[in-house]
Each structure stands twice: as C-alpha cells, then as structure tokens.
C-alpha atoms as a PDB file:
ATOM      1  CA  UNK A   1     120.657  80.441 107.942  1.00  0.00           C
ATOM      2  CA  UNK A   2     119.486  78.537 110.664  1.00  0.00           C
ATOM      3  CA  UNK A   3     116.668  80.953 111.287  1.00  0.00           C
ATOM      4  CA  UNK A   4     115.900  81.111 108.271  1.00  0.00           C
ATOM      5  CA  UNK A   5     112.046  82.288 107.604  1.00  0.00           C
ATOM      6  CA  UNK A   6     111.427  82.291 103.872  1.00  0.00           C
ATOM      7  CA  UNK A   7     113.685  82.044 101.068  1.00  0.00           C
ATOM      8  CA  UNK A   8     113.305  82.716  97.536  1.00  0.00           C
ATOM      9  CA  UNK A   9     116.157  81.016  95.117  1.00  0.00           C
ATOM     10  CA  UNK A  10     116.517  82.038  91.474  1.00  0.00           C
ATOM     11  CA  UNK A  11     112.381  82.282  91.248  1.00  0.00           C
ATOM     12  CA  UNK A  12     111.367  82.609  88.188  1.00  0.00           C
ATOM     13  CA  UNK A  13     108.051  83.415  86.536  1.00  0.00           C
ATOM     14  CA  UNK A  14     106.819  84.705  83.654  1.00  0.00           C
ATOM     15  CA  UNK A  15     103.047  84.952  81.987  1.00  0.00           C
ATOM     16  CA  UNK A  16     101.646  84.243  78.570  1.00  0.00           C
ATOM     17  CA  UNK A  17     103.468  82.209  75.972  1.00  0.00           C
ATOM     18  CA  UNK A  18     105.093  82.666  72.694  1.00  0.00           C
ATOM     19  CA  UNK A  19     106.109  86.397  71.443  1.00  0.00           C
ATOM     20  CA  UNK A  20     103.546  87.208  73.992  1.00  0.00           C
ATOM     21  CA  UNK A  21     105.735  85.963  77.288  1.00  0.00           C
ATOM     22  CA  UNK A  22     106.425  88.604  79.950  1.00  0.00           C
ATOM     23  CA  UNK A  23     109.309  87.563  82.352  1.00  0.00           C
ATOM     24  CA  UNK A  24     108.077  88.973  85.097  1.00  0.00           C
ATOM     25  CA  UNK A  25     110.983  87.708  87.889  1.00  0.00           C
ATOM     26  CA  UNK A  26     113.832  86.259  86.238  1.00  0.00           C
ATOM     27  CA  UNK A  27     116.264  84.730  89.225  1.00  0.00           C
ATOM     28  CA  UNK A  28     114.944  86.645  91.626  1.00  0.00           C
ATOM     29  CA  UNK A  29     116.819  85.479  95.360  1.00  0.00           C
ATOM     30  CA  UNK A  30     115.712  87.014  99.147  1.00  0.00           C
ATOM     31  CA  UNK A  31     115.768  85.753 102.384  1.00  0.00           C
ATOM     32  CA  UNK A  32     114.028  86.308 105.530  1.00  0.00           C
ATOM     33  CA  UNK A  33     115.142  85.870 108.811  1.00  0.00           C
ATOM     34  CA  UNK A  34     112.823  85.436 112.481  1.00  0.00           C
ATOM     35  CA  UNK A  35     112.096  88.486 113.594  1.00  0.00           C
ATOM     36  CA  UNK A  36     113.121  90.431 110.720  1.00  0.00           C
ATOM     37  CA  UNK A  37     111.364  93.048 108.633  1.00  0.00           C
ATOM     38  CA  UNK A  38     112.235  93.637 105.128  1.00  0.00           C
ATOM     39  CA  UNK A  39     110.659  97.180 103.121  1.00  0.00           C
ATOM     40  CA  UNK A  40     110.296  96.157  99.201  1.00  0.00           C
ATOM     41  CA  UNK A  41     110.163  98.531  97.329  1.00  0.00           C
ATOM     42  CA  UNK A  42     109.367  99.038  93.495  1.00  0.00           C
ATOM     43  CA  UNK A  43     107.181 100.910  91.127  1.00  0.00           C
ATOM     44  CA  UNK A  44     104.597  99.588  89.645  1.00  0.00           C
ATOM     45  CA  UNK A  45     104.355  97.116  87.269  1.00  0.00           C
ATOM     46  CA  UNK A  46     108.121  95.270  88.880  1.00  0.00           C
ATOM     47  CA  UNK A  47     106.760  92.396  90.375  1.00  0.00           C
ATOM     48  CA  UNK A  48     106.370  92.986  94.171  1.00  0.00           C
ATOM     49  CA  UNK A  49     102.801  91.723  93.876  1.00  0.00           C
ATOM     50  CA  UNK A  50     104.047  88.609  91.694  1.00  0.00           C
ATOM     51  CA  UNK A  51     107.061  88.170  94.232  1.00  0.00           C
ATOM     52  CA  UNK A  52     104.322  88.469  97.578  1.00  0.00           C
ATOM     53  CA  UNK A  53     102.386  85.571  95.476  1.00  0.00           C
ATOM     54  CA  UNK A  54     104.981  83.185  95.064  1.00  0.00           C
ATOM     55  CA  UNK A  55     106.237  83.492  98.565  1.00  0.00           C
ATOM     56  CA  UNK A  56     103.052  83.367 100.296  1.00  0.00           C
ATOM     57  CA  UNK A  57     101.898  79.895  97.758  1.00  0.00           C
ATOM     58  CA  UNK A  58      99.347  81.593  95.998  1.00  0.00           C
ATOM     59  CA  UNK A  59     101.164  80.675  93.007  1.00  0.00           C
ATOM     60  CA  UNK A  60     103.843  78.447  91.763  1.00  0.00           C
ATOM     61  CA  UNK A  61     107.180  79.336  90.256  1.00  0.00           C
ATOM     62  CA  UNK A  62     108.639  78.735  86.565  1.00  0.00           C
ATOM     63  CA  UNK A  63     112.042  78.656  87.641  1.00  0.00           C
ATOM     64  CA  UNK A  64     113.783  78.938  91.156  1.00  0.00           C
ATOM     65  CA  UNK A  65     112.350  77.503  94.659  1.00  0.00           C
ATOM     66  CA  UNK A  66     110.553  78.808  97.384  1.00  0.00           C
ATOM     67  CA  UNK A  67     111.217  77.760 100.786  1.00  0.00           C
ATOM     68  CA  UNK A  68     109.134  78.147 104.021  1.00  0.00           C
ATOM     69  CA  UNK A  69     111.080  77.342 107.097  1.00  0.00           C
ATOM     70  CA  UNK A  70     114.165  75.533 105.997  1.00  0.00           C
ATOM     71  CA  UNK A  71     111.618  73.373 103.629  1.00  0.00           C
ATOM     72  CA  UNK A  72     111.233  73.646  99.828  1.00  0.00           C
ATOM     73  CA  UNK A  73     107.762  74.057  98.164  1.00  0.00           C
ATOM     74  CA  UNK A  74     107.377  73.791  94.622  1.00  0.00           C
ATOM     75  CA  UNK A  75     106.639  70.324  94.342  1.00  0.00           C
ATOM     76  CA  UNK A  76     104.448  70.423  97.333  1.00  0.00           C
ATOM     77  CA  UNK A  77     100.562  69.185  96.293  1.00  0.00           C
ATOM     78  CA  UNK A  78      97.981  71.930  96.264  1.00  0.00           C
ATOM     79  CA  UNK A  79      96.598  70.467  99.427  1.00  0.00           C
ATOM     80  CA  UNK A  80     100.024  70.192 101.326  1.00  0.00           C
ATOM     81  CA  UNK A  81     100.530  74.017  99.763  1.00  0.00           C
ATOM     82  CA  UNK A  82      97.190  75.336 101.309  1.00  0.00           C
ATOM     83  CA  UNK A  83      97.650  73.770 104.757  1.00  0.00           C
ATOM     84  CA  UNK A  84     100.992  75.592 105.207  1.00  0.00           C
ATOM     85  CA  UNK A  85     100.000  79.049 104.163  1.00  0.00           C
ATOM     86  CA  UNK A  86      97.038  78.440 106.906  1.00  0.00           C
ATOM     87  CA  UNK A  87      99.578  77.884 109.202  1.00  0.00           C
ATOM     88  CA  UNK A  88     103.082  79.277 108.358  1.00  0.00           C
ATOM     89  CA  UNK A  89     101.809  82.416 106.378  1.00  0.00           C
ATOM     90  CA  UNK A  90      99.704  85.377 107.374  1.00  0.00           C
ATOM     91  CA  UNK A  91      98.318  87.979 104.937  1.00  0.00           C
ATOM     92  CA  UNK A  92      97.577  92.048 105.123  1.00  0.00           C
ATOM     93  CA  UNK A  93      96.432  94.178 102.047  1.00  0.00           C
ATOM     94  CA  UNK A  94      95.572  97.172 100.864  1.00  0.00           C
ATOM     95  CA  UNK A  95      92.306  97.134 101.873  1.00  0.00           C
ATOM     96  CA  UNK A  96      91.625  94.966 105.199  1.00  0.00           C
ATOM     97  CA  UNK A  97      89.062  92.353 103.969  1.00  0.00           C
ATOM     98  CA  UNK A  98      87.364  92.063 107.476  1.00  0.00           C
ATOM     99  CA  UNK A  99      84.025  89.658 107.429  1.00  0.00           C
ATOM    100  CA  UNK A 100      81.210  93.167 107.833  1.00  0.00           C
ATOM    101  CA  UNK A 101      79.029  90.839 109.387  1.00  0.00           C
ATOM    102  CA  UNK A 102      81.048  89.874 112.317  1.00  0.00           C
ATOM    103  CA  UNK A 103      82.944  91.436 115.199  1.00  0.00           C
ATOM    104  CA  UNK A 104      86.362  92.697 115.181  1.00  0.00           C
ATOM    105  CA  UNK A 105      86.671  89.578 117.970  1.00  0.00           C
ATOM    106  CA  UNK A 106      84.879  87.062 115.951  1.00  0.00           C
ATOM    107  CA  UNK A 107      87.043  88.104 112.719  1.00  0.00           C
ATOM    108  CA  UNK A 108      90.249  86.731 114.804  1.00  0.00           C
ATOM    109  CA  UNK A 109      88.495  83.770 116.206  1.00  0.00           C
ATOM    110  CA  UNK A 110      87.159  82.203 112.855  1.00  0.00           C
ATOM    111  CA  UNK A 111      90.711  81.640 110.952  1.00  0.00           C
ATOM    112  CA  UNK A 112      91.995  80.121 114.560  1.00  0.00           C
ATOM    113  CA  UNK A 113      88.904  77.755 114.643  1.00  0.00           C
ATOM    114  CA  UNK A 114      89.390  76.560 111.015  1.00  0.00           C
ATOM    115  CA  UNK A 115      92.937  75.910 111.779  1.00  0.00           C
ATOM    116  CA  UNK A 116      91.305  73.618 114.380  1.00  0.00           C
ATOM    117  CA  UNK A 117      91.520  75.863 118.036  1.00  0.00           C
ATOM    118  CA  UNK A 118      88.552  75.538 119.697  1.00  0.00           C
ATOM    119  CA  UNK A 119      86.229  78.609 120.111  1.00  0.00           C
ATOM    120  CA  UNK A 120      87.655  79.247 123.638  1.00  0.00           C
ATOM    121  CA  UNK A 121      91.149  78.972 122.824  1.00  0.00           C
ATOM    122  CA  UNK A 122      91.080  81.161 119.320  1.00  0.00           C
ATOM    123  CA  UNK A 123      88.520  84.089 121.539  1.00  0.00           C
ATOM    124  CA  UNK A 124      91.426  84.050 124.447  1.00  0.00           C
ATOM    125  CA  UNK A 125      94.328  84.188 121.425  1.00  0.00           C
ATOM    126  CA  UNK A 126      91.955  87.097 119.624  1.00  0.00           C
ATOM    127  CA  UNK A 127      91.449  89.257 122.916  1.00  0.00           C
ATOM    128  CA  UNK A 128      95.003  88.878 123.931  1.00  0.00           C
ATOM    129  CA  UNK A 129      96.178  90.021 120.357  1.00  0.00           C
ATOM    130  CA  UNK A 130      93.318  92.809 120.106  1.00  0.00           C
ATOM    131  CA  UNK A 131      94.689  94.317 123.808  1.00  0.00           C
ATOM    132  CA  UNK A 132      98.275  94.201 122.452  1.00  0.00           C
ATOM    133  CA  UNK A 133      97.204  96.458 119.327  1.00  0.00           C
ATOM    134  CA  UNK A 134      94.736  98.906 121.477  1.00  0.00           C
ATOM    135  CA  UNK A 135      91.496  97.711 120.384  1.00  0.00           C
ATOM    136  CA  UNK A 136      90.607  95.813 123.512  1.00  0.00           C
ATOM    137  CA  UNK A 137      87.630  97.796 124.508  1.00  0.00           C
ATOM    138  CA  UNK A 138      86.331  97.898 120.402  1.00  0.00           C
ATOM    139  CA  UNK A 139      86.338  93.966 120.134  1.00  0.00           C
ATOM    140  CA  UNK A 140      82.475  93.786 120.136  1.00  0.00           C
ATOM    141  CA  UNK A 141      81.916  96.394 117.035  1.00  0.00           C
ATOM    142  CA  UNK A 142      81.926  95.537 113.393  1.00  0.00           C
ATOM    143  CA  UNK A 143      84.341  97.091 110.492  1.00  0.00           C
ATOM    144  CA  UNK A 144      81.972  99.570 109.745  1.00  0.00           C
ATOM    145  CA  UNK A 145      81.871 101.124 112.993  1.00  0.00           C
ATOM    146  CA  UNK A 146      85.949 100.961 113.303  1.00  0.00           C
ATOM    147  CA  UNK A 147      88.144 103.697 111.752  1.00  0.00           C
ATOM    148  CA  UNK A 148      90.507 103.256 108.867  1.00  0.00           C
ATOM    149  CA  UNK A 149      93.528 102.739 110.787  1.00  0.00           C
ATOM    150  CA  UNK A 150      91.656 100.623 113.643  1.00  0.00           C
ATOM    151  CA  UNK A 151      89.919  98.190 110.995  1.00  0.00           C
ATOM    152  CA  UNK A 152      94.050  97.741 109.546  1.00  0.00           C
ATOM    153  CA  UNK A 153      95.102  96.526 113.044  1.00  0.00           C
ATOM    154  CA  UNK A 154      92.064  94.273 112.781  1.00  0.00           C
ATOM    155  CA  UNK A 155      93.800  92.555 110.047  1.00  0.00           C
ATOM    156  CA  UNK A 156      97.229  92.294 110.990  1.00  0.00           C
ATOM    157  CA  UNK A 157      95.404  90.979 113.996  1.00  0.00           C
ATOM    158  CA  UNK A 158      93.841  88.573 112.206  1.00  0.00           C
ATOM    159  CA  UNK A 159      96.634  87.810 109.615  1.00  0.00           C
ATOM    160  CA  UNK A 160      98.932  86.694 112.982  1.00  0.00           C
ATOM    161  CA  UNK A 161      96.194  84.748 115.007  1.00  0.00           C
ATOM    162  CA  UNK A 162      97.641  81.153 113.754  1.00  0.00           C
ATOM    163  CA  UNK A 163     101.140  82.155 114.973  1.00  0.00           C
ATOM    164  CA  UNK A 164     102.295  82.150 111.515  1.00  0.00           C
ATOM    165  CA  UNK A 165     106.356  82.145 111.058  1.00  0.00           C
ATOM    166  CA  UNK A 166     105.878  84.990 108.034  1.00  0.00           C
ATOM    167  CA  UNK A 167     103.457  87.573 107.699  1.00  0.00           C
ATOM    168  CA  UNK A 168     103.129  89.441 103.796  1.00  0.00           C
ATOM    169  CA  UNK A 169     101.960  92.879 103.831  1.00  0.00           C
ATOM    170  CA  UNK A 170     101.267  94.575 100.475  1.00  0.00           C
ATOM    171  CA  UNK A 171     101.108  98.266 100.662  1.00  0.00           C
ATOM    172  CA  UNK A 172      99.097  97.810 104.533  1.00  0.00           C
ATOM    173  CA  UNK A 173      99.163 101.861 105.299  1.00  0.00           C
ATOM    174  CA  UNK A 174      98.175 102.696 101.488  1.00  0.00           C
ATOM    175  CA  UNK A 175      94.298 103.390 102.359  1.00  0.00           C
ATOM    176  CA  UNK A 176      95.254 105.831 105.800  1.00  0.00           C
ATOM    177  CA  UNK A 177      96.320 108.853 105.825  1.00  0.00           C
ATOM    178  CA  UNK A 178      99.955 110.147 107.232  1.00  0.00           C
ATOM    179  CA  UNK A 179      99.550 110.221 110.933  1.00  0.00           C
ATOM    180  CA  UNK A 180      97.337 106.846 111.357  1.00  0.00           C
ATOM    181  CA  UNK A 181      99.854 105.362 108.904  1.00  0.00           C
ATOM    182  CA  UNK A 182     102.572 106.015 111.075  1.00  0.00           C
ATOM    183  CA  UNK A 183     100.425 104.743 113.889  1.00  0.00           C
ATOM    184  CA  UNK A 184      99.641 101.193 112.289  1.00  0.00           C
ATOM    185  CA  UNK A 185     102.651 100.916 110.898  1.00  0.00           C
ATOM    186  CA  UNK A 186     104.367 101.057 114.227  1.00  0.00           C
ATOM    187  CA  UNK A 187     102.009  98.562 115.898  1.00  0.00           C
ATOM    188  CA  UNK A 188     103.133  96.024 112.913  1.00  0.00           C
ATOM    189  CA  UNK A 189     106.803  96.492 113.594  1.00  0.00           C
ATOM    190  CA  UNK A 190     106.452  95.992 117.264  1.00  0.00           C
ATOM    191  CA  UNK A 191     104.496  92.663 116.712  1.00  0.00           C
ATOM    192  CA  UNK A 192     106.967  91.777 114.310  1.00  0.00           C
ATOM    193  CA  UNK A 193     109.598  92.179 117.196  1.00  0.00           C
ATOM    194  CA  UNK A 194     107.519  90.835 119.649  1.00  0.00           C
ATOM    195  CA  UNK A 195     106.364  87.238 118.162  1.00  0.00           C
ATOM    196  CA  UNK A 196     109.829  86.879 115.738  1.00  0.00           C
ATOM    197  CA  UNK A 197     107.919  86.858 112.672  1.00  0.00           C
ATOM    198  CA  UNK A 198     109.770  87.355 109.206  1.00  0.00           C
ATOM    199  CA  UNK A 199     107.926  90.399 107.963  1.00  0.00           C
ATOM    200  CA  UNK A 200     107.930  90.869 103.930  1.00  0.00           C
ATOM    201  CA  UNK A 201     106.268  94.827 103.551  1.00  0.00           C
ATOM    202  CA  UNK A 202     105.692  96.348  99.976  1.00  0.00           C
ATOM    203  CA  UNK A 203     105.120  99.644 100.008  1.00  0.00           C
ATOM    204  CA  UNK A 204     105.658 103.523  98.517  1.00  0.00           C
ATOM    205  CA  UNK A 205     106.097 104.681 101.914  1.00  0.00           C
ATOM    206  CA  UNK A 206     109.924 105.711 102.778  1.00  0.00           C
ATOM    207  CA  UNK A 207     109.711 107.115 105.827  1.00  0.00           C
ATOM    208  CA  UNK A 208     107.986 103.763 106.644  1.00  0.00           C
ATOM    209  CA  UNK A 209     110.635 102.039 105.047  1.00  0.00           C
ATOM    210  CA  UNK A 210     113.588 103.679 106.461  1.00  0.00           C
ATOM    211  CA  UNK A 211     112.479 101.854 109.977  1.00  0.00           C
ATOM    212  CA  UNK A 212     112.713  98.794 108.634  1.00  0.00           C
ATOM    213  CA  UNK A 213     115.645  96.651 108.977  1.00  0.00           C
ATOM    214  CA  UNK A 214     116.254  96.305 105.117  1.00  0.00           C
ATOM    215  CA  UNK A 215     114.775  97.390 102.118  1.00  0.00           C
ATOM    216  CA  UNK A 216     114.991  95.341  98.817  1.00  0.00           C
ATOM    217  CA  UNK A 217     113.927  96.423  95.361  1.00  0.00           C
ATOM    218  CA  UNK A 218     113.295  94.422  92.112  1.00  0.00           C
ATOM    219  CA  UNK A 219     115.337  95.343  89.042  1.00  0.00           C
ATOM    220  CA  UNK A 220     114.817  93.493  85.593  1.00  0.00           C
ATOM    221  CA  UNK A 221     113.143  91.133  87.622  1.00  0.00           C
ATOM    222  CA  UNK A 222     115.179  90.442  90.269  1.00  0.00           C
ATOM    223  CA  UNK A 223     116.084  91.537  93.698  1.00  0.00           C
ATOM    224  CA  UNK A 224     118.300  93.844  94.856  1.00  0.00           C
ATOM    225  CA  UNK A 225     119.657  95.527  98.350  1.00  0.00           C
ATOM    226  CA  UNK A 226     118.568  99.291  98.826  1.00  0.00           C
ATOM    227  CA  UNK A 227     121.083 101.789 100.752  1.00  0.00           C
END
C-alpha cells in the first residue's frame, strides 16, 4: 500500500514467563491507510489496549513488526522510537489528560513547542485547530471550567497539533454521555477526513462504530474483519 499509515505484521506479544506466559496477540496483522478510520472492537481482556501499545511504540513486540509509514520499528533505539511517536503518532484516552494548570490554548501549544515550533507558530496551529473543533471563543479557560465533551476535543486537539500521520484513540467517548458522544465523535471523524490521518478507535460504542470505515476485532489474539 503506497499509503500505507501503520501496519502491524504477525505481532506478537505475550507477558510473564514459564507456565505463567499469557499470549496476549499471537500473529496479529492490520493495516491502516491515510485518511482512514478503523472501529476495533473487543471485550475486555482481548488485547485492544496491548494492540494500541505496540502500534503507537509504547511497547515492543515478541514476534511480528510494526511499521509506521512504510518504515519498520522494532529494532529502532528507544530514542529513535520516542522521536517518532512525537511526531508520527498522536494519542486520545479515556479520560483527556489536559495540563489543569494551563489553558485549553496553551495545552495545544506546549507539545508543538517541544517538537521544536516556536511559541508563535504552535499558538497560530492551536487556534486554527481549536476554531475547527468549536472551541475558538473557550481557548483562554482551563479543563475545569470546560465540559466533558469540550475538554475531549481539547485532546484530540492536542493529540493532532504535530500533524501526526496516525492518531490512537482508546475508548475517546467512554467518559460522555450519548448525545455529546455523538457530538465528539463526529468532530474526530471529520478531522480524520480533513488532515488524512490513519485513525485506529477502540471502543464499545456501535453506533459509533458503524460510521467508521471498518471495524476489526481480536480473536485468540489476532485480528479479524467485522461485517
């Protein structure tokens, strides 16, 4: 695939050692394209977590390769590993993680300035990226004085600011209730669209789901196509 985003080959990885091994992905394979968004789905306990881990570089296979853009990654140093998820790779949880002493403005500009943008450049990126998600006029107030669902667009604000070719998302509308769900949750497909990102979602939510383009599942730890 020439536009090729991320792709996981035969991954493996497993935890403990002995009798006391769990195999928690056994030859698990996806790929990602640009601009295309991908539901995972999976109850607990499957590995979607483990799977968001390995293909974001927060940890290393036992099997299989990872590969970010057309370029493998398992045998990349730690320091080589952590300068391409700052730049390639953009995160959004659960729970949004936002700085409570700073701005929803100054939350965007402070990943931009460590990837080296000065403060100018990363507060022109932030507003522009704030506007496009509606929260132009809240850019000045901290998380506490944001909603739920207006503190989650803060972070998939912040988890795009670097222009990152893949953004993770583990269960991003689990914290909000139906209608605000449905309201984030629309925002991150349309910057999806928008910037070409490959976007890798886990989540419980199938009417969420259903809009994406796919939806994967893992099965005795590996992954499989969903109707």
């Amino acid at each position: 695939m020439s536009d090729q985003a991320l792709a996981l080959q035969s991954v493996e990885r497993r935890y403990g050692r002995g009798q006391t091994t769990v195999e928690v992905l056994n030859g698990a394979t996806l790929e990602l394209a640009a601009g295309e968004s991908v539901a995972m789905i999976a109850p607990s306990g499957a590995g979607k977590s483990t799977l968001l881990h390995l293909a974001g570089l927060l940890e290393r296979p036992d099997g299989g390769e990872v590969w970010i853009g057309g370029a493998p990654t398992s045998a990349m140093s730690d320091d080589k590993r952590t300068a391409l998820r700052r730049t390639d790779i953009g995160f959004v949880y659960q729970f949004h993680h936002l700085l409570p002493e700073f701005t929803a403005l100054e939350n965007l500009v402070l990943p931009q300035m460590i990837a080296g943008l000065s403060r100018a450049q990363a507060a022109s990126r932030a507003r522009e990226l704030l506007s496009y998600l509606g929260l132009g006029e809240r850019e000045s107030h901290r998380p506490a004085e944001l909603s739920g669902g207006e503190q989650q667009r803060v972070a998939i604000a912040r988890a795009v600011a670097n222009g990152p070719r893949i953004l993770l998302a583990d269960e991003p509308t689990g914290n909000l209730d139906p209608k605000t769900a449905d309201h984030v949750f629309a925002t991150l497909a349309a910057l999806v669209k928008a910037s070409g990102l490959a976007a890798l979602v886990a989540t419980h939510n199938m009417d969420l789901a259903a809009r994406m383009d796919r939806r994967v599942t893992i099965r005795d730890g590996q992954v499989s196509e969903l109707a």
